[in-house]
N, C-alpha and C. Protein backbone atom coordinates (compact mmCIF):
# COMPACT_ATOMS: atom_id res chain seq x y z
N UNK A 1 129.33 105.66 110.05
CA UNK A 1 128.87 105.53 108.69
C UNK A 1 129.17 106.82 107.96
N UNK A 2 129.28 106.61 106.45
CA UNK A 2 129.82 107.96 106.45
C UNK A 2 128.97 107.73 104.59
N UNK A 3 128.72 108.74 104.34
CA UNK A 3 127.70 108.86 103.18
C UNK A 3 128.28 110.06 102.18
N UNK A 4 128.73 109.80 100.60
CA UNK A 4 129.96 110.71 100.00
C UNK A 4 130.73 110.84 100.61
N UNK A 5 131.25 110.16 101.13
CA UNK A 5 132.67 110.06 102.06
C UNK A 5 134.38 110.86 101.08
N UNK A 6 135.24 109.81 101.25
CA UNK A 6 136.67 110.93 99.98
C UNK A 6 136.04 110.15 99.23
N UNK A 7 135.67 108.97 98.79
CA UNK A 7 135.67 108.43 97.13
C UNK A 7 134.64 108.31 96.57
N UNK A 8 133.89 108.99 97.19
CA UNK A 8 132.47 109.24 96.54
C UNK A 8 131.82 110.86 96.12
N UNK A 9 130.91 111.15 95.47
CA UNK A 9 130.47 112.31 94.96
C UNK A 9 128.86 112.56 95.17
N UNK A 10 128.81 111.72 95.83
CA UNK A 10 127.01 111.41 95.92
C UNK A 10 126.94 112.71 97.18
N UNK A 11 125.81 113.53 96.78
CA UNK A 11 125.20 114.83 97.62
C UNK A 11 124.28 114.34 98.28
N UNK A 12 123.93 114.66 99.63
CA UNK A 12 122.76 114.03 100.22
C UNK A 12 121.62 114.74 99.87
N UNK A 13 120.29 114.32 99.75
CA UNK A 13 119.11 115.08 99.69
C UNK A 13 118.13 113.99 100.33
N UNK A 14 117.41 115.07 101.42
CA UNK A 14 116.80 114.36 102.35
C UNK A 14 115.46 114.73 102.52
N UNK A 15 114.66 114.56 102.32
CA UNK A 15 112.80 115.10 102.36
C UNK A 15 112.39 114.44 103.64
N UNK A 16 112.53 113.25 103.96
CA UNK A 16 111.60 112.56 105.35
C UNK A 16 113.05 112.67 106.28
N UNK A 17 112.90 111.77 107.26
CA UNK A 17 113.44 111.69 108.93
C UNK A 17 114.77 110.49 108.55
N UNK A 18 115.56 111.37 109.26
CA UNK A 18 116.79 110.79 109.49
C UNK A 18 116.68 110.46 110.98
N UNK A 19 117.12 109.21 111.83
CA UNK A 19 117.48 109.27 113.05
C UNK A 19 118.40 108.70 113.18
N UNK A 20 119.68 109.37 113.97
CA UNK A 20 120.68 108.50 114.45
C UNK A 20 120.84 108.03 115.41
N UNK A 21 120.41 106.64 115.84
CA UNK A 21 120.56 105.94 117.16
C UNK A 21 121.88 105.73 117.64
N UNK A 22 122.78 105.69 116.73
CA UNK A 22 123.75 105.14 117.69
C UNK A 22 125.46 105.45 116.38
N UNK A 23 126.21 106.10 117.12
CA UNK A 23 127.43 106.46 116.27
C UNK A 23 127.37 107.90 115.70
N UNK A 24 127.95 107.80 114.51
CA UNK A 24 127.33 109.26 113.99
C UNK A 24 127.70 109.36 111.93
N UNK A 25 126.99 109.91 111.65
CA UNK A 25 126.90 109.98 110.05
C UNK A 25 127.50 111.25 109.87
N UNK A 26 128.28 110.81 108.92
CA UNK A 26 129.37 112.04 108.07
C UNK A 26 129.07 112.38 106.73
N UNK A 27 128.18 113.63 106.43
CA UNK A 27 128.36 113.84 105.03
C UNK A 27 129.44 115.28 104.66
N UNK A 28 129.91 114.19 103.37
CA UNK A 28 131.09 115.40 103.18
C UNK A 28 130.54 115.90 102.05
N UNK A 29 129.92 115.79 101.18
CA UNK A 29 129.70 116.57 99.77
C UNK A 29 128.53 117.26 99.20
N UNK A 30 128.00 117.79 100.66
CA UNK A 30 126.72 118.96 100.43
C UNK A 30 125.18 118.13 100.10
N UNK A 31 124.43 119.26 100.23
CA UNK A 31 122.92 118.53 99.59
C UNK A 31 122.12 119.26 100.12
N UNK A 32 121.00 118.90 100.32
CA UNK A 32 119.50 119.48 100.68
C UNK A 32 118.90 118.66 101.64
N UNK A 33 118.86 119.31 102.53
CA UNK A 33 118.60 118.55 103.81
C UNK A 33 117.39 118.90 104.28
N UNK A 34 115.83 118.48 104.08
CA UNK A 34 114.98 119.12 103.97
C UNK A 34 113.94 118.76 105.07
N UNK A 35 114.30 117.43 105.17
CA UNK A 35 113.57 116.78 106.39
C UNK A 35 114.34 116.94 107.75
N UNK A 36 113.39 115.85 108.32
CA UNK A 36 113.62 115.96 110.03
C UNK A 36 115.13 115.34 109.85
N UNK A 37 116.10 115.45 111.22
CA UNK A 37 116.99 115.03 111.72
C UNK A 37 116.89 114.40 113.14
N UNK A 38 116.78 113.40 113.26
CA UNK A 38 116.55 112.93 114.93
C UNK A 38 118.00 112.68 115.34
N UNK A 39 118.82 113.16 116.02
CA UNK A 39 119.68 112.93 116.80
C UNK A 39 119.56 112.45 117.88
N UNK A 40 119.20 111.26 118.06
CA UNK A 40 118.54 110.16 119.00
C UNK A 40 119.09 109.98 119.97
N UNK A 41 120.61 109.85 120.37
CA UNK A 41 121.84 109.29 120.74
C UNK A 41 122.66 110.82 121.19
N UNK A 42 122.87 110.81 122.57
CA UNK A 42 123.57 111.72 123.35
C UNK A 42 125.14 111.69 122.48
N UNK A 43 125.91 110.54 122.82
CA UNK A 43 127.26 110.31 122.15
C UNK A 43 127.02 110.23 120.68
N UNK A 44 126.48 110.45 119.72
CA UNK A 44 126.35 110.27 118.38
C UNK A 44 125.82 111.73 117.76
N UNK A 45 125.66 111.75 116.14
CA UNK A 45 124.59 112.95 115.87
C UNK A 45 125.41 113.04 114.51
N UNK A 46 125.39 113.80 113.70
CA UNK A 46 125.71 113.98 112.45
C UNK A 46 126.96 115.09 112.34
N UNK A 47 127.69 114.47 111.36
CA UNK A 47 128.68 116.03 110.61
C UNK A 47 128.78 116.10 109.45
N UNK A 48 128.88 117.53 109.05
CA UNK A 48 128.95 117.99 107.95
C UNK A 48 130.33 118.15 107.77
N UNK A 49 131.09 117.38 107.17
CA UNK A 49 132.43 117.64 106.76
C UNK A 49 133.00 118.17 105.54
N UNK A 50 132.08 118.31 104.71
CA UNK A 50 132.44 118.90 103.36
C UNK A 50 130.99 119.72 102.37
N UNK A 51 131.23 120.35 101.77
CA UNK A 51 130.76 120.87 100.13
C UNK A 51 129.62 121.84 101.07
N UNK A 52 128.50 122.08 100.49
CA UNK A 52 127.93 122.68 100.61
C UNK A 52 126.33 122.08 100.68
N UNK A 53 125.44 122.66 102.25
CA UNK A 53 124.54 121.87 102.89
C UNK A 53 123.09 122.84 102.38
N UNK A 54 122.63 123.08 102.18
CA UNK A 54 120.85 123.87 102.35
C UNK A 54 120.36 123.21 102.86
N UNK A 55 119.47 123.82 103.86
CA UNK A 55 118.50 123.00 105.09
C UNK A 55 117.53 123.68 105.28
N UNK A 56 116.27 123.27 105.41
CA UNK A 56 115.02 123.91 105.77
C UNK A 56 114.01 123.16 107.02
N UNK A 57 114.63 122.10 106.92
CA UNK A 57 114.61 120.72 108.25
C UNK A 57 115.13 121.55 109.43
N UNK A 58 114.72 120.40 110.46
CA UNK A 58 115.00 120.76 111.63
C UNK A 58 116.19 119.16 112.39
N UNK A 59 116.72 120.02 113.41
CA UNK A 59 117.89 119.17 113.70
C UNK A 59 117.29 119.20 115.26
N UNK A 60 116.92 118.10 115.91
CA UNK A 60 116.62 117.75 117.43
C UNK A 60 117.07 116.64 117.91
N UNK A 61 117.01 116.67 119.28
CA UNK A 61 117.61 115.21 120.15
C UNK A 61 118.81 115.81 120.96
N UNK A 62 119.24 115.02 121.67
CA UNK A 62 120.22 114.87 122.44
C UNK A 62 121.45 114.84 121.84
N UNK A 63 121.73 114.64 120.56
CA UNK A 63 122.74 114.31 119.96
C UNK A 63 123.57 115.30 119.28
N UNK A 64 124.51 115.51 118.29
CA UNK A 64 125.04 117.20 118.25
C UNK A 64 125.31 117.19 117.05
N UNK A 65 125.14 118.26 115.89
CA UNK A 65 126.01 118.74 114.96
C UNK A 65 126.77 119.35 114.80
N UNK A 66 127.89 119.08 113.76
CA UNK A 66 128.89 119.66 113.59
C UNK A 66 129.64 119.88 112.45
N UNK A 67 130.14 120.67 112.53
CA UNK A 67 129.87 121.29 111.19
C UNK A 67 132.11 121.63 111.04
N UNK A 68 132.56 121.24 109.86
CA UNK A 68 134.21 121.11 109.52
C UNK A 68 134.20 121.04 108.42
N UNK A 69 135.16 122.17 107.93
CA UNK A 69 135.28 122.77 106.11
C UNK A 69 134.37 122.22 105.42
N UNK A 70 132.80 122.67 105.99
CA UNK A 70 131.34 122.71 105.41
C UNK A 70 131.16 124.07 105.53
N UNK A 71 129.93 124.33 104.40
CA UNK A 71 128.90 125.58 104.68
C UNK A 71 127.49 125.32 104.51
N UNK A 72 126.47 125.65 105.60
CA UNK A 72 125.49 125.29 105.83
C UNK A 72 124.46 126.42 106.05
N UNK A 73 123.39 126.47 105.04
CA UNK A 73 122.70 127.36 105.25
C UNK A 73 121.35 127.28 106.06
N UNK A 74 120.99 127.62 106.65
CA UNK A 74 119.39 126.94 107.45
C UNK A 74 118.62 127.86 107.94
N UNK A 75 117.29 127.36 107.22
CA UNK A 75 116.04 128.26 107.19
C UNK A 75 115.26 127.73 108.54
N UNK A 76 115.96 126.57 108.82
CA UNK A 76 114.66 125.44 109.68
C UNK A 76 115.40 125.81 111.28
N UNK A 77 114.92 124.92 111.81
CA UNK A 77 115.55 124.68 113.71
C UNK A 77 116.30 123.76 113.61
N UNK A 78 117.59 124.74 114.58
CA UNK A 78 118.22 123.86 114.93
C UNK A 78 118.35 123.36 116.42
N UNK A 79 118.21 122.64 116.50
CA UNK A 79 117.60 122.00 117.76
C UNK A 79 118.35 120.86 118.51
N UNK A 80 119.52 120.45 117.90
CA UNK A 80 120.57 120.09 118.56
C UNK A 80 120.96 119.76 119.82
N UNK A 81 120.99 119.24 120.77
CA UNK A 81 121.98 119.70 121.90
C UNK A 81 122.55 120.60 122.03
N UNK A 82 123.59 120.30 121.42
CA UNK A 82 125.12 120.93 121.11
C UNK A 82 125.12 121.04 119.16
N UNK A 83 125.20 122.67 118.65
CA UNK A 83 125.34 122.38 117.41
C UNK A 83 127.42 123.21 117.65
N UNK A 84 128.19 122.53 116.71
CA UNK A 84 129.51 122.63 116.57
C UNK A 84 129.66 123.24 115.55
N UNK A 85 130.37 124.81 115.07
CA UNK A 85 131.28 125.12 114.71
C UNK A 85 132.63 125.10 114.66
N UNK A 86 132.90 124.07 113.67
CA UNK A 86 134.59 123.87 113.75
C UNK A 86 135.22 124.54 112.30
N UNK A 87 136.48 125.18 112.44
CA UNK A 87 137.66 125.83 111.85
C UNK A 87 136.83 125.11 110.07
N UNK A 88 137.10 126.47 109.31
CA UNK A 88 136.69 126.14 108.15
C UNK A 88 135.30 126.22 107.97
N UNK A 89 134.54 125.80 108.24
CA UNK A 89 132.55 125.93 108.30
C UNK A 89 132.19 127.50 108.54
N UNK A 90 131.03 127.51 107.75
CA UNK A 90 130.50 128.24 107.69
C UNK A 90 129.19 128.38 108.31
N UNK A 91 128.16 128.45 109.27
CA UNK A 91 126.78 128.31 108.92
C UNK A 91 126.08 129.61 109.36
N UNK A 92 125.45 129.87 108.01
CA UNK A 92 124.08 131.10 107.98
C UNK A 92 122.89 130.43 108.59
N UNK A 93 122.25 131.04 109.65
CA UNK A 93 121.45 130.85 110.20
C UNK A 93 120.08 132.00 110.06
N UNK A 94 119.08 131.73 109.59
CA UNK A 94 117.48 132.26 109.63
C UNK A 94 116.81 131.93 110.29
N UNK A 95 116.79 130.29 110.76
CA UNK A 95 115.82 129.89 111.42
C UNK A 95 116.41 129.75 113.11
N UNK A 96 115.43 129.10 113.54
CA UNK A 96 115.83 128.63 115.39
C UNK A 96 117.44 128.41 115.55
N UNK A 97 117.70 129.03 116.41
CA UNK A 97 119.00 128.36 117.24
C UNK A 97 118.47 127.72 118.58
N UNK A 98 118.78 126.58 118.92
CA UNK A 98 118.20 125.96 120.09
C UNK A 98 119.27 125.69 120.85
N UNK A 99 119.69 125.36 121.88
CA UNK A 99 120.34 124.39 122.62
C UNK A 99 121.79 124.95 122.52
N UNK A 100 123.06 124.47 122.83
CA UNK A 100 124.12 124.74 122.99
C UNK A 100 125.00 125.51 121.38
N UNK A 101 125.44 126.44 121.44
CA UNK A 101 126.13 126.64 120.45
C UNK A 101 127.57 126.89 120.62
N UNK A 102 128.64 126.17 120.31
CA UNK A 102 130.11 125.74 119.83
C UNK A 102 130.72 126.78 118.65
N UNK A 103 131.61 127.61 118.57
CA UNK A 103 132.26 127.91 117.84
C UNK A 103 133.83 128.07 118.15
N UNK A 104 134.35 127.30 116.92
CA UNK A 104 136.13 127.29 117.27
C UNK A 104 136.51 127.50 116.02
N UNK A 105 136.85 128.70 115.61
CA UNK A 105 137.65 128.48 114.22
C UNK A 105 136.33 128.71 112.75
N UNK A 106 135.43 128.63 113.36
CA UNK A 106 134.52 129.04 112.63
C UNK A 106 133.19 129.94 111.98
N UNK A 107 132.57 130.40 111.50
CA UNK A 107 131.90 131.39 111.43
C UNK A 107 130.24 131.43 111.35
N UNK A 108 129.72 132.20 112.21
CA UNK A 108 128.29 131.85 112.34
C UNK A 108 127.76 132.79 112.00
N UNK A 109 127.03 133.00 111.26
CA UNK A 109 125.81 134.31 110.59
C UNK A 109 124.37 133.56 111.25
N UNK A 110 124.26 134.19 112.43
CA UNK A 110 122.44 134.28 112.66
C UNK A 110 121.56 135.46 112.97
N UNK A 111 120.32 135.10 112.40
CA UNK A 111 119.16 136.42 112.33
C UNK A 111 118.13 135.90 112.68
N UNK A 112 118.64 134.53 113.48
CA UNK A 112 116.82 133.93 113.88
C UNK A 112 116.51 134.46 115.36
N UNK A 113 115.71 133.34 116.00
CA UNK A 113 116.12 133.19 117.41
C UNK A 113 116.39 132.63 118.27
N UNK A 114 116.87 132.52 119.34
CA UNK A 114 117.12 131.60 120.33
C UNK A 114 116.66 131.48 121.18
């Protein structure tokens, strides 16, 4: 599923719980990501593929983010499995780093903890 995908312009903004059971959700065109993230699903979990993300939510489960010519700023936990830095992304980190962290090509600013 993919949400502002190329032919759309719609920004996500999220206050309550996202869970992804099964596959994985692509937002490409930034937003405010403020609520929970359930990454429910080992093989599934969310990416950030484009524009620009603010987060104060937390990202948990089994499932992984990932992050491709996005920039993502986050105050909240990330709690991930596996969170992915791929080529192009950016993510500033303040809050929790949890669980596996991935970087290829991409750049990570953190000052929280792990």
């Amino acid at each position: 599923t993919t949400l502002g995908g190329p032919v759309g312009t719609i920004a996500f903004q999220n206050s309550g719980t996202v869970t992804v059971t099964n596959g994985r959700i692509a937002l490409a065109n930034g937003g405010t990501l403020g609520g929970t993230f359930d990454l429910a699903n080992a093989a599934g979990g969310l990416d950030l593929t484009g524009g620009t993300h603010t987060s104060a939510g937390s990202f948990a489960g089994p499932g992984s983010l990932r992050l491709g010519n996005a920039t993502m700023t986050s105050t909240g936990s990330l709690g991930a499995a596996i969170t992915q830095v791929n080529a192009g992304a950016t993510l500033t980190s303040t809050g929790n780093l949890l669980g596996q962290l991935d970087v290829s090509g991409g750049t990570v600013n953190a000052n929280g903890t792990s």
